[in-house]
N, C-alpha and C. Protein backbone atom coordinates (compact mmCIF):
# COMPACT_ATOMS: atom_id res chain seq x y z
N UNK A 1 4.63 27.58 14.72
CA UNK A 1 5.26 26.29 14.76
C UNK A 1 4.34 25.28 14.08
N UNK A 2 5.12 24.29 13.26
CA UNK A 2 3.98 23.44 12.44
C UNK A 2 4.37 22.13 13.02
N UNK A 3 3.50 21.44 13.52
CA UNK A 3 3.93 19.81 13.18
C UNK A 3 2.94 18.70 12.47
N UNK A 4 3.81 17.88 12.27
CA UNK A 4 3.13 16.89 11.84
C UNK A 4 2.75 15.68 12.33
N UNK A 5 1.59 14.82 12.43
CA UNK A 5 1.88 13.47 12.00
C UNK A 5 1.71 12.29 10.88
N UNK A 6 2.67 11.67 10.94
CA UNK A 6 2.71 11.15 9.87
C UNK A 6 1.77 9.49 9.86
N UNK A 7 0.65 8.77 9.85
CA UNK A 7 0.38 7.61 9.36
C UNK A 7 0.73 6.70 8.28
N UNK A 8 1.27 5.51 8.60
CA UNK A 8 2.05 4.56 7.42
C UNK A 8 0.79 3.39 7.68
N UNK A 9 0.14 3.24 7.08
CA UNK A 9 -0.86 1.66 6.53
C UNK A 9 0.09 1.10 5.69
N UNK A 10 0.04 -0.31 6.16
CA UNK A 10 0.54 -1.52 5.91
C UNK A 10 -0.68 -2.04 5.34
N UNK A 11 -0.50 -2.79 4.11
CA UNK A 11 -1.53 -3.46 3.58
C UNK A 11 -2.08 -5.03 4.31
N UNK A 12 -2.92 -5.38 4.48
CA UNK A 12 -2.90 -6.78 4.79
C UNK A 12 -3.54 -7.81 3.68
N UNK A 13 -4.01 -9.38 3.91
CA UNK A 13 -3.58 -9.81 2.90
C UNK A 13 -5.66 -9.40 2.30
N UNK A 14 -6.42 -8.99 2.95
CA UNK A 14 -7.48 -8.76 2.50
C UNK A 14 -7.21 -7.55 1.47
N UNK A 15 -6.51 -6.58 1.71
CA UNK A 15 -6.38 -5.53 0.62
C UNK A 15 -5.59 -6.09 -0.58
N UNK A 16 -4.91 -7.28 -0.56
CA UNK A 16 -3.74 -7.20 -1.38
C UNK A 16 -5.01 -8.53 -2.62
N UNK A 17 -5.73 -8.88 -1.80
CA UNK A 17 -6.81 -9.82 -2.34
C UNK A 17 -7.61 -8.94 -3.23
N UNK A 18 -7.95 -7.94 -3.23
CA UNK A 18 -8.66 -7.02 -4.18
C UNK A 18 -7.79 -6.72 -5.67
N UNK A 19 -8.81 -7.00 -6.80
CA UNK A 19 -8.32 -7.36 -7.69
C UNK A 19 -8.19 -6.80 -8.61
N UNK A 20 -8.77 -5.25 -8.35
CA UNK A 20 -9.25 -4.15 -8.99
C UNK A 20 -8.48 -2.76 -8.51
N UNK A 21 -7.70 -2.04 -9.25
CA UNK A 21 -7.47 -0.88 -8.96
C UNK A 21 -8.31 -0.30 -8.50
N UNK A 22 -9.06 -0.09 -9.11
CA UNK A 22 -10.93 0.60 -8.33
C UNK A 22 -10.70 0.32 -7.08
N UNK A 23 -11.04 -0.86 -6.58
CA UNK A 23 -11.80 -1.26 -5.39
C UNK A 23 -10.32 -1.14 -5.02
N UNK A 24 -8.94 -0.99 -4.61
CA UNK A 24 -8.19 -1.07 -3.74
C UNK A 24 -7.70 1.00 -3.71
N UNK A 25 -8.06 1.29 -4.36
CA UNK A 25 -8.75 2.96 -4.63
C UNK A 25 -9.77 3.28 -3.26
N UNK A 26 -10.93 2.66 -3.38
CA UNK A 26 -11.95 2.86 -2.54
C UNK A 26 -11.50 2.16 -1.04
N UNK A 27 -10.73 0.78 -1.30
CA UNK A 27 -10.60 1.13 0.32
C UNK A 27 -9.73 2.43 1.19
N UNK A 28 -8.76 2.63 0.21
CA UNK A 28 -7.76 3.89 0.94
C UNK A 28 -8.88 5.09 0.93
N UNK A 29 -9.76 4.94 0.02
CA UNK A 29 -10.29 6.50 0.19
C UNK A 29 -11.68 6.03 1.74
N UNK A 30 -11.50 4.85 1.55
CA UNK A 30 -12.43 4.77 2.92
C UNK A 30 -11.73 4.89 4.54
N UNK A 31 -10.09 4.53 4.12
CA UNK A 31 -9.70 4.94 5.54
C UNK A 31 -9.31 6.10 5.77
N UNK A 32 -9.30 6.98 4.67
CA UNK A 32 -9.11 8.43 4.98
C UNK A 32 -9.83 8.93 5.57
N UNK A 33 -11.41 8.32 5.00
CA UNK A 33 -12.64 9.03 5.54
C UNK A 33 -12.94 8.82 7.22
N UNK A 34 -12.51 7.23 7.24
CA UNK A 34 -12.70 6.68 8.76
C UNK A 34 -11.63 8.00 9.56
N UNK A 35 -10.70 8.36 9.17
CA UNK A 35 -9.53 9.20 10.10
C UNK A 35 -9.67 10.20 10.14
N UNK A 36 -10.49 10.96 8.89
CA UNK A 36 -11.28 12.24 9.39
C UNK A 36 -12.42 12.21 9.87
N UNK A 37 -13.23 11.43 10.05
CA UNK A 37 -14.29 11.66 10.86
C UNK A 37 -14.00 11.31 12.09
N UNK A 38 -12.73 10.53 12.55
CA UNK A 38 -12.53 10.30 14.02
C UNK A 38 -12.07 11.64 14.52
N UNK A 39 -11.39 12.40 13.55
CA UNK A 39 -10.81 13.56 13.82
C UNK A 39 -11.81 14.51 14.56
N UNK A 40 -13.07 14.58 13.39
CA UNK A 40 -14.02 15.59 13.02
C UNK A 40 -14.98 15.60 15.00
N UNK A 41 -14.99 14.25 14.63
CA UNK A 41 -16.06 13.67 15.76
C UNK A 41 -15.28 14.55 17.25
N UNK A 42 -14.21 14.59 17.27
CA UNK A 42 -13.19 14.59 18.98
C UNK A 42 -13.61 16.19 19.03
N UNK A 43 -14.33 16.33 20.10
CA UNK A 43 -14.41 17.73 20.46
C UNK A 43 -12.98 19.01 20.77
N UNK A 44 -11.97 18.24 21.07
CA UNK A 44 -10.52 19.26 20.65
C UNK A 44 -10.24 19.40 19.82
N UNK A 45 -10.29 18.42 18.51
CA UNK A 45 -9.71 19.42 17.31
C UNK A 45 -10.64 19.44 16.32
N UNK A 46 -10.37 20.50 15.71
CA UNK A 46 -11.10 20.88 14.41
C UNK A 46 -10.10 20.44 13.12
N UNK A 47 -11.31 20.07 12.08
CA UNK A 47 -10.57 19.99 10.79
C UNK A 47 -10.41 21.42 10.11
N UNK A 48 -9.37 21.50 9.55
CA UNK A 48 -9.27 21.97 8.44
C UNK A 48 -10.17 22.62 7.33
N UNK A 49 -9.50 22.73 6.41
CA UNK A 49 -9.97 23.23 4.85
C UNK A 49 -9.97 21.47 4.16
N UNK A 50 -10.36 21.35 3.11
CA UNK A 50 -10.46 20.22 2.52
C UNK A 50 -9.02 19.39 2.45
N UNK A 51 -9.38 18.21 2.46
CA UNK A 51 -8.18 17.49 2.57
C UNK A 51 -7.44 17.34 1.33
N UNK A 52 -5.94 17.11 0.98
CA UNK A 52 -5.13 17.04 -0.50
C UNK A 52 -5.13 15.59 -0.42
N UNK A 53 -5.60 15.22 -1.84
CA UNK A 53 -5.58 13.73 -2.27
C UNK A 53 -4.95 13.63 -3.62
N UNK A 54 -3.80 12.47 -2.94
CA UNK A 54 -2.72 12.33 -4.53
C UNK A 54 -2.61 10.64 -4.56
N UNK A 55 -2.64 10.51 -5.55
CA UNK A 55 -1.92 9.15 -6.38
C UNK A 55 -3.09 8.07 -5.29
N UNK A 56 -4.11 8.55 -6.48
CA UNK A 56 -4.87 7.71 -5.87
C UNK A 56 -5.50 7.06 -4.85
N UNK A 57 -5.27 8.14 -3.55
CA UNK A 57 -5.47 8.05 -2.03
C UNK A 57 -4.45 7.56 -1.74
N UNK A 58 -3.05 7.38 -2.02
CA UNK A 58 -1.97 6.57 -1.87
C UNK A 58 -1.50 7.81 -0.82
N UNK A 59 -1.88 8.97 -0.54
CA UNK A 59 -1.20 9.95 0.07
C UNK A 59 -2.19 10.74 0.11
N UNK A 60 -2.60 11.27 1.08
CA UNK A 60 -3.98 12.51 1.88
C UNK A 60 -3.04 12.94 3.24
N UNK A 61 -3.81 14.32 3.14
CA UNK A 61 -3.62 15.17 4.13
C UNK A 61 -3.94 16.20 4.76
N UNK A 62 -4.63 16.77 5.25
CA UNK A 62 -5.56 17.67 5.95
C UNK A 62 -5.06 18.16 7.10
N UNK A 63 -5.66 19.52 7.72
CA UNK A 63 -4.63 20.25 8.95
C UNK A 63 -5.84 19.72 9.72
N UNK A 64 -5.14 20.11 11.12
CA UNK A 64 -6.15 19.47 12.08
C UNK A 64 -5.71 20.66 13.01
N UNK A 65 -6.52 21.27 13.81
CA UNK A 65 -6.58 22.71 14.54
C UNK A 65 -7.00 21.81 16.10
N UNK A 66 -5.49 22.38 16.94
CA UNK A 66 -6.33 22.31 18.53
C UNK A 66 -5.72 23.53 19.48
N UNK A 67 -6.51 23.49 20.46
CA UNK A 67 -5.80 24.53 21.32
C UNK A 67 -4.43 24.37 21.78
N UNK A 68 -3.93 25.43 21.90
CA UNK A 68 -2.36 25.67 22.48
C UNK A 68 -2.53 26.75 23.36
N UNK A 69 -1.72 26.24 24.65
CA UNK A 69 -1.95 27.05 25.92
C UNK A 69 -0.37 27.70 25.91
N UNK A 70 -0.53 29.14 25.93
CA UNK A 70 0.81 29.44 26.05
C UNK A 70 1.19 29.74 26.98
């Protein structure tokens, strides 16, 4: 059985203030990083294999492994 969840970021007006493809690049690739290391850090789940990064961090995704009691 697979599931997912899905995260939607809403921009606010500090991201929309960045004036640079670059730098509005680097913040998404910084909240990816913040969400896998919260992941990484939680002693129930494990990450994955490397995470898929498309359109510019506009879309990431990585498996996240926890126990299932059957």
């Amino acid at each position: 059985m697979s599931e997912d969840v899905d995260i939607k970021l809403v921009p606010n007006e500090v991201f929309h203030d960045l004036t640079s493809r670059n730098a509005r690049r680097k913040a998404r690739k910084a909240v990816k990083q913040h969400i896998q290391s919260l992941v990484a850090e939680n002693n129930t789940f494990k990450t994955g294999e490397q995470a898929t990064v498309k359109d510019e961090y506009r879309y990431f995704s990585f498996d996240v492994r926890y126990p299932q009691a059957h």
